[in-house]
N, C-alpha and C. Protein backbone atom coordinates (compact mmCIF):
# COMPACT_ATOMS: atom_id res chain seq x y z
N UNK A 1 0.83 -1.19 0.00
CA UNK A 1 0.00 0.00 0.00
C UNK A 1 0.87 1.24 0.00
N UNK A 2 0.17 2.42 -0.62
CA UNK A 2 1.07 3.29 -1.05
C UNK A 2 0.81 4.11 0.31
N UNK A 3 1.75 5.30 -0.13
CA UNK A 3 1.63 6.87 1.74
C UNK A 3 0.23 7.22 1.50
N UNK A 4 -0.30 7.74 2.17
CA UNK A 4 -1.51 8.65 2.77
C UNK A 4 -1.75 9.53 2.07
N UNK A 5 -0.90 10.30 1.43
CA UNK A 5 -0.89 10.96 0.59
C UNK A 5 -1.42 10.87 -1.18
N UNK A 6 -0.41 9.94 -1.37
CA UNK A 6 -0.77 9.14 -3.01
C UNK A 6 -2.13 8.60 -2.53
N UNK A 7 -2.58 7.65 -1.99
CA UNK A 7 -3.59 7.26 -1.71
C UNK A 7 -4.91 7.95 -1.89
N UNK A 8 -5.03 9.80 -0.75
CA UNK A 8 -6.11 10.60 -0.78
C UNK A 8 -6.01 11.06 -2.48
N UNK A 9 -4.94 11.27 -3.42
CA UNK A 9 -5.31 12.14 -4.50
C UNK A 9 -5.72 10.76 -5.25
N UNK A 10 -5.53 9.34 -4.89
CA UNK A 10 -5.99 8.58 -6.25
C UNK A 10 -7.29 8.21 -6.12
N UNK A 11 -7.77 8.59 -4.38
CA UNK A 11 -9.18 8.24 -4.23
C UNK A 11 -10.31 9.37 -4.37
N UNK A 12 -9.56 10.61 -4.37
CA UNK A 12 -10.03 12.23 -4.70
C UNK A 12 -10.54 11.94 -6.43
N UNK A 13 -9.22 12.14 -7.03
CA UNK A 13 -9.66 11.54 -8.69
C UNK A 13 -10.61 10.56 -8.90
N UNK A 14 -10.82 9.37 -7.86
CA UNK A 14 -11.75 8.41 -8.17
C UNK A 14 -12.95 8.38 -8.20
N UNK A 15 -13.12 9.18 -7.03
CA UNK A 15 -14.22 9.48 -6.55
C UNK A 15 -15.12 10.82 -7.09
N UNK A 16 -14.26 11.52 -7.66
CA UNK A 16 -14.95 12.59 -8.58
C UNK A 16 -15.23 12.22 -10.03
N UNK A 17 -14.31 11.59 -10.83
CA UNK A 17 -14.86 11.22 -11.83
C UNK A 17 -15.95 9.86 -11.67
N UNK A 18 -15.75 8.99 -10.73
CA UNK A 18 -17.03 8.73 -10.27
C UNK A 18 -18.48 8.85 -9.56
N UNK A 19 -18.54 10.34 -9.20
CA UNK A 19 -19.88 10.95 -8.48
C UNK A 19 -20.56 10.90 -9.32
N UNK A 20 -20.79 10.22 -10.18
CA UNK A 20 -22.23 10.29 -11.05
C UNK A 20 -22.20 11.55 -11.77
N UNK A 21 -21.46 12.49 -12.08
CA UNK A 21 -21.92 13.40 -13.02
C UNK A 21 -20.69 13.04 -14.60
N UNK A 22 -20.31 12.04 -14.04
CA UNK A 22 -19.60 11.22 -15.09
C UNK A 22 -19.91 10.10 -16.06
N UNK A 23 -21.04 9.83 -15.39
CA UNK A 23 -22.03 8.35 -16.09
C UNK A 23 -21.98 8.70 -17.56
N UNK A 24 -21.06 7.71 -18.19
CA UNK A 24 -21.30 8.07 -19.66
C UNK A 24 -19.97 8.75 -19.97
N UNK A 25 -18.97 9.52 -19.36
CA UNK A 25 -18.13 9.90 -19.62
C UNK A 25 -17.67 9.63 -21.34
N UNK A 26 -17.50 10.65 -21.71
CA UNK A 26 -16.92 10.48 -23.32
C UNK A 26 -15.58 11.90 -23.58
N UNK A 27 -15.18 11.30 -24.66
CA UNK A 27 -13.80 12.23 -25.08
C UNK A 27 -13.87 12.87 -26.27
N UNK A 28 -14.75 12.71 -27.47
CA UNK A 28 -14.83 13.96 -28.24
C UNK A 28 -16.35 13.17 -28.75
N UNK A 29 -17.11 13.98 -29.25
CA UNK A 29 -18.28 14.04 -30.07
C UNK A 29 -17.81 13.70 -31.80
N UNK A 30 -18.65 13.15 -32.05
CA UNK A 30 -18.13 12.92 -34.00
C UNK A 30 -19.26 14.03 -34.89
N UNK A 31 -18.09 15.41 -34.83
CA UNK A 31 -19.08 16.34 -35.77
C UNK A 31 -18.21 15.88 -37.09
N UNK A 32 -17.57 15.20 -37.61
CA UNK A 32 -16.82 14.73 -38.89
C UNK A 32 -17.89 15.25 -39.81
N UNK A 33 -17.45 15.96 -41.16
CA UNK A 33 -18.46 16.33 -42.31
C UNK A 33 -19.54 17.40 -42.00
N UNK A 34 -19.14 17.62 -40.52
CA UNK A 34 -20.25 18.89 -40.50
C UNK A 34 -19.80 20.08 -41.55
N UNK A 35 -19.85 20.90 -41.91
CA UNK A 35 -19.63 22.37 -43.04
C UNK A 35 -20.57 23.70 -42.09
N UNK A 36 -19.68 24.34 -41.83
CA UNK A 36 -20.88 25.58 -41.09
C UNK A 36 -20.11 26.97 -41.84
N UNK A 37 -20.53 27.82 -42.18
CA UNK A 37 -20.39 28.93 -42.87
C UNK A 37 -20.32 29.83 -42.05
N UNK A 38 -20.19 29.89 -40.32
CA UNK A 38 -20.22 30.99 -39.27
C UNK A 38 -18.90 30.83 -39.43
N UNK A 39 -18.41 32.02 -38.89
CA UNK A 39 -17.12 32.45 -38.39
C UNK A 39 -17.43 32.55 -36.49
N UNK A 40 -16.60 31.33 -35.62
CA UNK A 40 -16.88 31.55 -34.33
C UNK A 40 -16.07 33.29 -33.66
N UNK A 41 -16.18 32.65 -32.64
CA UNK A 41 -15.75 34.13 -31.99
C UNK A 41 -15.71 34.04 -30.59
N UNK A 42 -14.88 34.93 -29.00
CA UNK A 42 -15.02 34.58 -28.25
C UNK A 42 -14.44 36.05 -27.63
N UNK A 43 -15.06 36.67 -26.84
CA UNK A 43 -14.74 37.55 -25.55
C UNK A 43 -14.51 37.04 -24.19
N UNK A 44 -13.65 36.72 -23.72
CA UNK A 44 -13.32 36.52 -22.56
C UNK A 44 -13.60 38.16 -21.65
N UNK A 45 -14.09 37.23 -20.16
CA UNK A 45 -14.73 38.47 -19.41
C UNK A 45 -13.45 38.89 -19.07
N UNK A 46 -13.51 40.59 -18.84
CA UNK A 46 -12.25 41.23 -18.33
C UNK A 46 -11.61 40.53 -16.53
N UNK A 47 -10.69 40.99 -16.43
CA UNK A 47 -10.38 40.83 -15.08
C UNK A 47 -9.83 41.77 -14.71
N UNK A 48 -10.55 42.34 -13.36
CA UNK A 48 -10.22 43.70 -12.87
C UNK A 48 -9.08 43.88 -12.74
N UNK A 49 -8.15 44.83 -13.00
CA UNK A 49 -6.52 45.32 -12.17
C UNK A 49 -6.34 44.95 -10.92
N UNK A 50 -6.88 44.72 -9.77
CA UNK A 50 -7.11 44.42 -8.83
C UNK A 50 -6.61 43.08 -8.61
N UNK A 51 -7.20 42.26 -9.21
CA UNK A 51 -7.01 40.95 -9.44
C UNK A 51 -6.23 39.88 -9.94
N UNK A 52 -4.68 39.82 -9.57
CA UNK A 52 -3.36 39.71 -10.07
C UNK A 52 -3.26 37.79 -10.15
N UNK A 53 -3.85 37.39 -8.70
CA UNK A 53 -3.66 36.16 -8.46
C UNK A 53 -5.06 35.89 -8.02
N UNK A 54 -4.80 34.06 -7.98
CA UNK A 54 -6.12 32.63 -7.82
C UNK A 54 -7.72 33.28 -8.73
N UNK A 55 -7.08 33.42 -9.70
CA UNK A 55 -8.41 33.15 -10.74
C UNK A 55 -8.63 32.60 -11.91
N UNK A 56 -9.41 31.84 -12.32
CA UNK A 56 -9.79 31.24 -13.60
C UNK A 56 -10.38 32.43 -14.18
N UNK A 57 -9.79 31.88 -15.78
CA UNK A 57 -10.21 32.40 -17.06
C UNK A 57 -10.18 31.80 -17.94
N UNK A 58 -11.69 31.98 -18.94
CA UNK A 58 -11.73 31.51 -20.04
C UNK A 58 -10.98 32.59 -21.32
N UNK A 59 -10.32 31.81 -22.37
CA UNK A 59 -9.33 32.23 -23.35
C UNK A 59 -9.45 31.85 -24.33
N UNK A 60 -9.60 32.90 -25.42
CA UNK A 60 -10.03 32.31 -26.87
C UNK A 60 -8.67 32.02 -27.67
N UNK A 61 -8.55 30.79 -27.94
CA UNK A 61 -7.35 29.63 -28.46
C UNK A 61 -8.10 29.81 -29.97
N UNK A 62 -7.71 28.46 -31.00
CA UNK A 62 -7.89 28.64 -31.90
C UNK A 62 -9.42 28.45 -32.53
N UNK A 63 -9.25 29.01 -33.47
CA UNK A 63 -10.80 29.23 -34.81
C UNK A 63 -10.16 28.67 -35.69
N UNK A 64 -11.37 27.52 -36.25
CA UNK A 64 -10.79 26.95 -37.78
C UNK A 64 -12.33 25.95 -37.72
N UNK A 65 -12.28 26.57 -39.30
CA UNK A 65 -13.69 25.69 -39.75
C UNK A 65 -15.16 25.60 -38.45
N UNK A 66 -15.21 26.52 -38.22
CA UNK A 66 -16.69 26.43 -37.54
C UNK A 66 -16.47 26.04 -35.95
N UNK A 67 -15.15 25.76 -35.73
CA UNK A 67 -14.65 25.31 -34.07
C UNK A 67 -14.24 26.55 -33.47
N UNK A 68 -14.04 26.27 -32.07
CA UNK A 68 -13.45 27.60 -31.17
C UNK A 68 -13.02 26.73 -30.15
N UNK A 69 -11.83 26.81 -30.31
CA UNK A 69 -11.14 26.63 -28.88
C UNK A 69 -10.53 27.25 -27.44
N UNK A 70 -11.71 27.37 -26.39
CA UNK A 70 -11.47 28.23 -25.07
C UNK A 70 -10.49 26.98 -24.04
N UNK A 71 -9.44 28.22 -23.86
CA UNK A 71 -8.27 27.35 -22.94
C UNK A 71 -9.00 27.97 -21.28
N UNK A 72 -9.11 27.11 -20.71
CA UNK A 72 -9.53 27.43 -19.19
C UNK A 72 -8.04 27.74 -18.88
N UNK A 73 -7.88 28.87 -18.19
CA UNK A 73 -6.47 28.98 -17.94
C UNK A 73 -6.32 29.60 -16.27
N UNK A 74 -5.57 29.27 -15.49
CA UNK A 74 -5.58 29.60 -14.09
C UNK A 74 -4.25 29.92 -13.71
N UNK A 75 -4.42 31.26 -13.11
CA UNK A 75 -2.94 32.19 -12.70
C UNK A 75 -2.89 32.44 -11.37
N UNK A 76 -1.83 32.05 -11.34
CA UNK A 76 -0.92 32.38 -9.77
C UNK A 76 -1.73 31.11 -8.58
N UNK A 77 -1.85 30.11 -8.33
CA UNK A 77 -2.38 29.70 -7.87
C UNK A 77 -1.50 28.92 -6.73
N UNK A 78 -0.78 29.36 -5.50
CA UNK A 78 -0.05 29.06 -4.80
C UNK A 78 -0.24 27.37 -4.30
N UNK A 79 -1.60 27.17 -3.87
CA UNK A 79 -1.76 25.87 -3.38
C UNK A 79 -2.16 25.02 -4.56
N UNK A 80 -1.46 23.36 -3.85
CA UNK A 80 -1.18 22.64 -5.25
C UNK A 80 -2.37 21.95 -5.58
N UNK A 81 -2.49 22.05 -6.68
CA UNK A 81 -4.10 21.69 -7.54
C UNK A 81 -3.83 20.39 -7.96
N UNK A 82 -4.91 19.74 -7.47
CA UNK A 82 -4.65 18.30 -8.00
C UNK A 82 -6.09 17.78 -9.60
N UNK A 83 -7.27 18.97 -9.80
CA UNK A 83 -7.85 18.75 -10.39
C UNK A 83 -8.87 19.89 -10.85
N UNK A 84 -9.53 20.13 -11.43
CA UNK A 84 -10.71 21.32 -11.96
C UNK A 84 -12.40 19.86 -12.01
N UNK A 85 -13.12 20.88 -11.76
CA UNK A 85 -14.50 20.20 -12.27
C UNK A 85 -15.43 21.58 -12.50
N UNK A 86 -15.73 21.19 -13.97
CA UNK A 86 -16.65 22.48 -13.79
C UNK A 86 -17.48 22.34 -14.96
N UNK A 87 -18.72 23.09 -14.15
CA UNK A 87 -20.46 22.82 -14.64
C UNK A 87 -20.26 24.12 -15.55
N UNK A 88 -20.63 24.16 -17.35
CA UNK A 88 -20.65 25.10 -17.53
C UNK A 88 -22.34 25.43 -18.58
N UNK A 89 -22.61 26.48 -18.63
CA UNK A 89 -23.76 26.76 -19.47
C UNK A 89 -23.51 27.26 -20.65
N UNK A 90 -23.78 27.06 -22.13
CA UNK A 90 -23.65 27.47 -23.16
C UNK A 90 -25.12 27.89 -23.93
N UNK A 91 -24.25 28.64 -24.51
CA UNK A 91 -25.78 29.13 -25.79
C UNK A 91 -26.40 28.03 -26.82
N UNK A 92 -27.02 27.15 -26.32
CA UNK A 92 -27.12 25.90 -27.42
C UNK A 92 -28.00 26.48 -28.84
N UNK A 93 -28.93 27.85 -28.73
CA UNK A 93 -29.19 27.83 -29.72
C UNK A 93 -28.31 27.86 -31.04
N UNK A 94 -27.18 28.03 -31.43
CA UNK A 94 -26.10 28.31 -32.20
C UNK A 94 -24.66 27.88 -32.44
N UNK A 95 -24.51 26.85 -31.34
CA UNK A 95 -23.28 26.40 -30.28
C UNK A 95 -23.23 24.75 -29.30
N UNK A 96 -22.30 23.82 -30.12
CA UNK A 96 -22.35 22.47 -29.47
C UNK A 96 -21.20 22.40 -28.96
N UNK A 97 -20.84 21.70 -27.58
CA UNK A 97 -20.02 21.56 -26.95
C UNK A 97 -18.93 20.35 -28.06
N UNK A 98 -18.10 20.45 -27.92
CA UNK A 98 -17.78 18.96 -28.77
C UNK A 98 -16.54 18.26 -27.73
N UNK A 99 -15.37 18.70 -27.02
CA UNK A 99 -15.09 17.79 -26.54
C UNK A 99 -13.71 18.64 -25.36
N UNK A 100 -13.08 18.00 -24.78
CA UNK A 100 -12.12 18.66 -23.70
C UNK A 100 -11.21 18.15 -23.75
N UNK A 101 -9.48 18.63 -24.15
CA UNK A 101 -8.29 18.19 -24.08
C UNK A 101 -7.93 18.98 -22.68
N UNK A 102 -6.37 18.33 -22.59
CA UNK A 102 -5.69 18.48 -21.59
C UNK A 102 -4.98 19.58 -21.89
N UNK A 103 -4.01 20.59 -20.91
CA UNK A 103 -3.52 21.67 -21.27
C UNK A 103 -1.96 21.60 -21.08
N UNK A 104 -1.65 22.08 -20.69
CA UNK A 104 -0.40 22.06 -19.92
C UNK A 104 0.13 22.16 -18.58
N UNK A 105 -0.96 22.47 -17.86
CA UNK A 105 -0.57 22.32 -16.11
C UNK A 105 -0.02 20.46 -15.44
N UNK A 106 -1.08 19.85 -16.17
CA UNK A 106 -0.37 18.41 -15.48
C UNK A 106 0.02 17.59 -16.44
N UNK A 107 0.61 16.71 -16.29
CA UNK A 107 1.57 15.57 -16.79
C UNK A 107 0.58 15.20 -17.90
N UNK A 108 0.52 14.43 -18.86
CA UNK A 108 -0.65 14.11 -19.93
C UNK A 108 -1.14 12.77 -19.34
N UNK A 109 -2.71 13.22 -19.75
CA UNK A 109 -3.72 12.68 -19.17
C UNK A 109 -5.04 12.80 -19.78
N UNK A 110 -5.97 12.56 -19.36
CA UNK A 110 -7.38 12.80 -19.92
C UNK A 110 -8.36 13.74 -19.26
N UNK A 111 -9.15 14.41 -20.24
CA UNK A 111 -10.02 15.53 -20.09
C UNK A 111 -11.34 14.54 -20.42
N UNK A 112 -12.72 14.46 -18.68
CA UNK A 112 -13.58 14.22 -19.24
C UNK A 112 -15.08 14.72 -19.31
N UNK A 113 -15.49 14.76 -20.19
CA UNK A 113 -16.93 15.46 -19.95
C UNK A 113 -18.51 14.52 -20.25
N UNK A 114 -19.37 14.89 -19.64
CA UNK A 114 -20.54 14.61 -19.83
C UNK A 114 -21.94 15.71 -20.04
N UNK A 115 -22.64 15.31 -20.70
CA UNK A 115 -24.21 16.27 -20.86
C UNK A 115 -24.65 15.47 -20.58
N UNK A 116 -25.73 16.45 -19.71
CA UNK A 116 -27.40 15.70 -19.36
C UNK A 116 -27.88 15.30 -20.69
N UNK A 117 -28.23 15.91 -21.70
CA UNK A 117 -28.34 15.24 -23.20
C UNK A 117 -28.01 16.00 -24.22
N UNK A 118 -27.44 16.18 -25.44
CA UNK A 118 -26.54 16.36 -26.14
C UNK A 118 -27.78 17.76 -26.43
N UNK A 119 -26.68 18.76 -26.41
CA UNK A 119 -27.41 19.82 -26.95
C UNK A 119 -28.31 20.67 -25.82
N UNK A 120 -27.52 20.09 -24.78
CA UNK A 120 -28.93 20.33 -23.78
C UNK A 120 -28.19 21.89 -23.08
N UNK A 121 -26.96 22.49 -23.86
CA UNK A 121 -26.39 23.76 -23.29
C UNK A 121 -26.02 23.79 -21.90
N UNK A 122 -25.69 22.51 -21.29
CA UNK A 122 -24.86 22.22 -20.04
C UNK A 122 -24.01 21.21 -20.26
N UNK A 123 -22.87 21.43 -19.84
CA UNK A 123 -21.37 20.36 -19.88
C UNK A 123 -21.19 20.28 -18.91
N UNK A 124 -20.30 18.83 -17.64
CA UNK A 124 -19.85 19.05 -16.59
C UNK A 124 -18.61 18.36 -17.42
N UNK A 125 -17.29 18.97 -16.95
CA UNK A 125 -16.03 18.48 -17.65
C UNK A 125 -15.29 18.49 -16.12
N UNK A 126 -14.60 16.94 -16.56
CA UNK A 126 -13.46 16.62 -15.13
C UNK A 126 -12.24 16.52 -15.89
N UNK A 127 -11.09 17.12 -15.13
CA UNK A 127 -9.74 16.71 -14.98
C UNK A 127 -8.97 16.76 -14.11
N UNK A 128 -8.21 15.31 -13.28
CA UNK A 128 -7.33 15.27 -11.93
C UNK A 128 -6.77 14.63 -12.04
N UNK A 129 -5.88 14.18 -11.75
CA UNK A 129 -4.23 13.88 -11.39
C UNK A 129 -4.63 12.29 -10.94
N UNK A 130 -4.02 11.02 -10.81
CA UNK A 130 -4.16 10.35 -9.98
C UNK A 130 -2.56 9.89 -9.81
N UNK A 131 -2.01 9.23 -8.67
CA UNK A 131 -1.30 8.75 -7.81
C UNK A 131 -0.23 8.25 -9.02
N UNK A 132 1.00 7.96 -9.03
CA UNK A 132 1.62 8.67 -7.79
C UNK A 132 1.84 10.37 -8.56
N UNK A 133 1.53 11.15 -9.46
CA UNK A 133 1.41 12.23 -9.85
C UNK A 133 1.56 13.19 -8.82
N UNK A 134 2.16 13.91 -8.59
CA UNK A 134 1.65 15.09 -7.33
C UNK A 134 0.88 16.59 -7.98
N UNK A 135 0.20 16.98 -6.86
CA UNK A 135 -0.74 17.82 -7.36
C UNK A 135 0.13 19.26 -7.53
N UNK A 136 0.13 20.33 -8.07
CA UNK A 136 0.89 21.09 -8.67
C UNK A 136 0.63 23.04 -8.73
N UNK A 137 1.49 23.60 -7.94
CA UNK A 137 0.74 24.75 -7.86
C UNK A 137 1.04 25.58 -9.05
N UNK A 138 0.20 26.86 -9.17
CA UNK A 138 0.29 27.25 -10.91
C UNK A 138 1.19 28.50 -10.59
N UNK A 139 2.42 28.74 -11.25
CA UNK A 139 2.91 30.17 -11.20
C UNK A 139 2.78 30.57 -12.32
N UNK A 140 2.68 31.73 -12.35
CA UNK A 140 2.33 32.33 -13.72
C UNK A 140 0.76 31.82 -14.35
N UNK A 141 0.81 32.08 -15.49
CA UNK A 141 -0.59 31.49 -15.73
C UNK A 141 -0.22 30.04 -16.94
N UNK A 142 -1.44 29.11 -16.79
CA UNK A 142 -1.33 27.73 -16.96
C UNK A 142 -2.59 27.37 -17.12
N UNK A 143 -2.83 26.89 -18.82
CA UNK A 143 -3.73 26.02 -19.12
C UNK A 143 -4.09 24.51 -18.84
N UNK A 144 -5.56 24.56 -17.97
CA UNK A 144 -5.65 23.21 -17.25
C UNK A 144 -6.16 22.22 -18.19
N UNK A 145 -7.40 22.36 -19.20
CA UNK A 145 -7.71 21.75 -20.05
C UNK A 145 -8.25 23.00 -21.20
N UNK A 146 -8.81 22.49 -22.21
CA UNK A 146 -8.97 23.48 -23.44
C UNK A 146 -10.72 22.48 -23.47
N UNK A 147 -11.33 23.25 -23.99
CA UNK A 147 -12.84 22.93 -24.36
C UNK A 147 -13.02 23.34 -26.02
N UNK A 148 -13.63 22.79 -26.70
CA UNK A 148 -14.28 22.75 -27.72
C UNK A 148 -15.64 23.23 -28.09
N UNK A 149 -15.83 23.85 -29.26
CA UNK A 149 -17.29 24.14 -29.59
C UNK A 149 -17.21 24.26 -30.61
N UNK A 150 -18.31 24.11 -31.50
CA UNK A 150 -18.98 23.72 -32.80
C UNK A 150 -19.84 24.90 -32.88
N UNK A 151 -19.65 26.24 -33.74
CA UNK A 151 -20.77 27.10 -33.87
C UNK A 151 -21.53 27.25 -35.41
N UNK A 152 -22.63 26.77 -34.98
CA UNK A 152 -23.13 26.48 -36.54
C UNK A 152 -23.88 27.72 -36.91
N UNK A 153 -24.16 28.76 -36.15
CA UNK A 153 -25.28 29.69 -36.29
C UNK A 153 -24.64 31.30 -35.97
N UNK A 154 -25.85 32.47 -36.20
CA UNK A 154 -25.17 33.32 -36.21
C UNK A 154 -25.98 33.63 -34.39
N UNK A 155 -24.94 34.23 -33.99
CA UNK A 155 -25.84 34.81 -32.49
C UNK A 155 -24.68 35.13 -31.71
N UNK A 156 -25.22 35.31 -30.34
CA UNK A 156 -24.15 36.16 -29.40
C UNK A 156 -24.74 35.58 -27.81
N UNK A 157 -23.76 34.57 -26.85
CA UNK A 157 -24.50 34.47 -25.49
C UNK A 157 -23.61 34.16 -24.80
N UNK A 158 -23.84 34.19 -23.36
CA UNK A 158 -22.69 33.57 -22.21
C UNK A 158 -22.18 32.44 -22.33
N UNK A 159 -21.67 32.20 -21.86
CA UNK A 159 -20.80 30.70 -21.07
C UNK A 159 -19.97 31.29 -19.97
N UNK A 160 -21.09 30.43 -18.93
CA UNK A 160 -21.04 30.72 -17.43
C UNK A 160 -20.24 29.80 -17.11
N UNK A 161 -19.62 29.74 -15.49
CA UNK A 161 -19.59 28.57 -14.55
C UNK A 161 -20.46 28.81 -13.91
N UNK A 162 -21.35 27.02 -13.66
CA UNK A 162 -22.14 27.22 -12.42
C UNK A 162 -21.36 26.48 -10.94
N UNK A 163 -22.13 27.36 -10.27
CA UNK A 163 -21.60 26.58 -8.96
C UNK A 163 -20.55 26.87 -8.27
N UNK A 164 -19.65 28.50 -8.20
CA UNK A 164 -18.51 28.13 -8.38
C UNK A 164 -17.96 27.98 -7.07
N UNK A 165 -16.63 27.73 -6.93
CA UNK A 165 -16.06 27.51 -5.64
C UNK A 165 -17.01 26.10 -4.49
N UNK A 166 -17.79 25.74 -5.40
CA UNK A 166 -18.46 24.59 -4.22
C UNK A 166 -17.84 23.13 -4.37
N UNK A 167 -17.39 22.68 -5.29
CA UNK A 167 -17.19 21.35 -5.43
C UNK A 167 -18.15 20.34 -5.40
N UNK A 168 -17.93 18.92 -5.76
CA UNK A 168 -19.15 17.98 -5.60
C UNK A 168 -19.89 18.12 -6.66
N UNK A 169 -20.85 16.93 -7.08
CA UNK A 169 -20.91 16.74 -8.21
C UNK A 169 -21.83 18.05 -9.21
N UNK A 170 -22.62 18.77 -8.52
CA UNK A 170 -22.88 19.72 -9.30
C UNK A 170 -22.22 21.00 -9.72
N UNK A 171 -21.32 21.17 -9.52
CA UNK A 171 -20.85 22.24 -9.28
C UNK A 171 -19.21 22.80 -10.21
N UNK A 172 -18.73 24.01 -10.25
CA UNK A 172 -17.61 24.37 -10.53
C UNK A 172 -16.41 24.53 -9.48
N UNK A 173 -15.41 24.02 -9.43
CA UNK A 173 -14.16 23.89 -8.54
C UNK A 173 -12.72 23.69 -9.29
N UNK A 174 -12.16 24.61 -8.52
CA UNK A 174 -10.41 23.92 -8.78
C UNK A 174 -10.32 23.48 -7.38
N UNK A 175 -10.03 22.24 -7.57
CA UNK A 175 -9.07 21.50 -6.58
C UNK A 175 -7.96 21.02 -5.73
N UNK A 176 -7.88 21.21 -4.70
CA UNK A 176 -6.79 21.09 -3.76
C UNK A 176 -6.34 19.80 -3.50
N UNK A 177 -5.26 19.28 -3.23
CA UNK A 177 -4.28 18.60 -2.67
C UNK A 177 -5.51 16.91 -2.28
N UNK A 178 -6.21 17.85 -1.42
CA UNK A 178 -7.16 16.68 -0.63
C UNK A 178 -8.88 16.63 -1.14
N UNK A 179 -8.55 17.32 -2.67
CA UNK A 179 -10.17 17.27 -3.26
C UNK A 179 -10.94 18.45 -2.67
N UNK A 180 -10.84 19.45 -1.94
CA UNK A 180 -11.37 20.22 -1.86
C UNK A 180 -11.17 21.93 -2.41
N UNK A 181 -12.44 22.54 -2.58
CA UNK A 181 -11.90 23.67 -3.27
C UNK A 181 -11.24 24.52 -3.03
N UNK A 182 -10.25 25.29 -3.92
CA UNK A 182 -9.80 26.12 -3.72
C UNK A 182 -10.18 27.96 -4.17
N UNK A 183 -10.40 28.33 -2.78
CA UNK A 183 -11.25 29.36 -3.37
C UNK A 183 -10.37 30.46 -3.83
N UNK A 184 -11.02 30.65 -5.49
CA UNK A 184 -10.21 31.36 -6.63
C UNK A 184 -11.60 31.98 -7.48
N UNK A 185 -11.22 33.58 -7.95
CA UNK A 185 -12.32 34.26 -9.31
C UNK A 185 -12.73 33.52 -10.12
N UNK A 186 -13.50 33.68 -11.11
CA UNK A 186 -14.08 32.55 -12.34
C UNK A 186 -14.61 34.00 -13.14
N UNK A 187 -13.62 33.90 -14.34
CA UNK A 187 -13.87 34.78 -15.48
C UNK A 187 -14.47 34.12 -16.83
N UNK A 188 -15.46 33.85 -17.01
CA UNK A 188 -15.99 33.26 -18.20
C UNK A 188 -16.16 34.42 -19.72
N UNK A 189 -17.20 34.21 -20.11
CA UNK A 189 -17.41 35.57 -21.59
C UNK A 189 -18.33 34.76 -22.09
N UNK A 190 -18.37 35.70 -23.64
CA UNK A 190 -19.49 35.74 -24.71
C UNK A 190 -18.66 34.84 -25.89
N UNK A 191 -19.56 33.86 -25.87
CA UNK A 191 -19.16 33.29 -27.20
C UNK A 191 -20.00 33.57 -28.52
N UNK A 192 -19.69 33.75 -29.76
CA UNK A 192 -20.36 34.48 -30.82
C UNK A 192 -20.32 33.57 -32.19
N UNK A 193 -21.16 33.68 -32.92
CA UNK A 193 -21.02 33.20 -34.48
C UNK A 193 -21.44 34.60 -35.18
N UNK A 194 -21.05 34.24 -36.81
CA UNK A 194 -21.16 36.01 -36.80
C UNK A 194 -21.01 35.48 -38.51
């Protein structure tokens, strides 16, 4: 048997991607042959001057062919993160979630997400560390996973986190050492087709 340590983060990881908001867990959607004629688009919400360190932000990564790639990205984050979970809301009239890679904060691994039902403009996406991995604090700023979207339409709406700072299966969290949250800002924005 392994230390106390390895142990709590492989049963933290276990136990979150197993709380049931994982049932079904999948790794990309098959939009293959889709053709969309929008040009996506993405405003990330500002972050006050004020606000130097422990906050998430969403970041508009690349556009190509009808996709948009937002890097969840988290700066200055002193205590070591062993995982993210987070409930997010999208504009489904115009906008499909399609799938979640890994970023560059931890070792390579898997990004996973689930919908209540496809199209239904809610994603819960997990990514954590398991054993013997150690959990990792962020200096500077550091992409945890990257999200995907498919914008087939023309329009303009949020993408929220819900829940934030609560942890557990409904909810939005970055994660600490021992699975619990670490309380940090949550900067989301407007995603657009145009």
């Amino acid at each position: 048997m392994g230390s106390p340590r390895k142990w709590t983060v492989v049963l933290v990881g276990l136990g979150f991607l197993g709380a049931g908001i994982f049932a079904g867990c999948k790794q990309e959607k098959d939009f293959a042959g889709v053709t969309v004629t929008v040009t996506p688009d993405f405003a990330s919400a500002s972050v006050p001057s004020n606000v130097t360190d422990h906050y998430v932000q969403l970041q508009k990564g690349v556009v190509s062919s009808g996709r948009i790639t937002l890097d969840v990205v988290a700066t200055e984050v002193s205590e070591p993160v062993s995982g993210i979970a987070l409930k997010l809301t999208y504009p489904k009239d115009f906008s499909r979630f399609i799938k979640c890679t890994d970023g560059d904060l931890f070792p390579p691994g898997k990004c996973f997400f689930s919908e209540p039902s496809p199209g239904s403009g809610e994603v819960f996406i997990g990514r954590s560390i398991t054993a013997p991995q150690a959990p990792v604090g962020v200096s500077g700023s550091r992409t945890i996973v990257q999200i995907q979207f498919l914008v087939f339409g023309v329009g303009a709406g949020p993408i929220t986190f819900e829940a934030q700072n609560l942890g557990g299966g409904d909810a939005t969290a970055l994660l600490d050492a021992n699975g619990d949250p670490i309380l940090v800002k949550w900067f989301a924005g407007m995603i657009s087709g145009k």
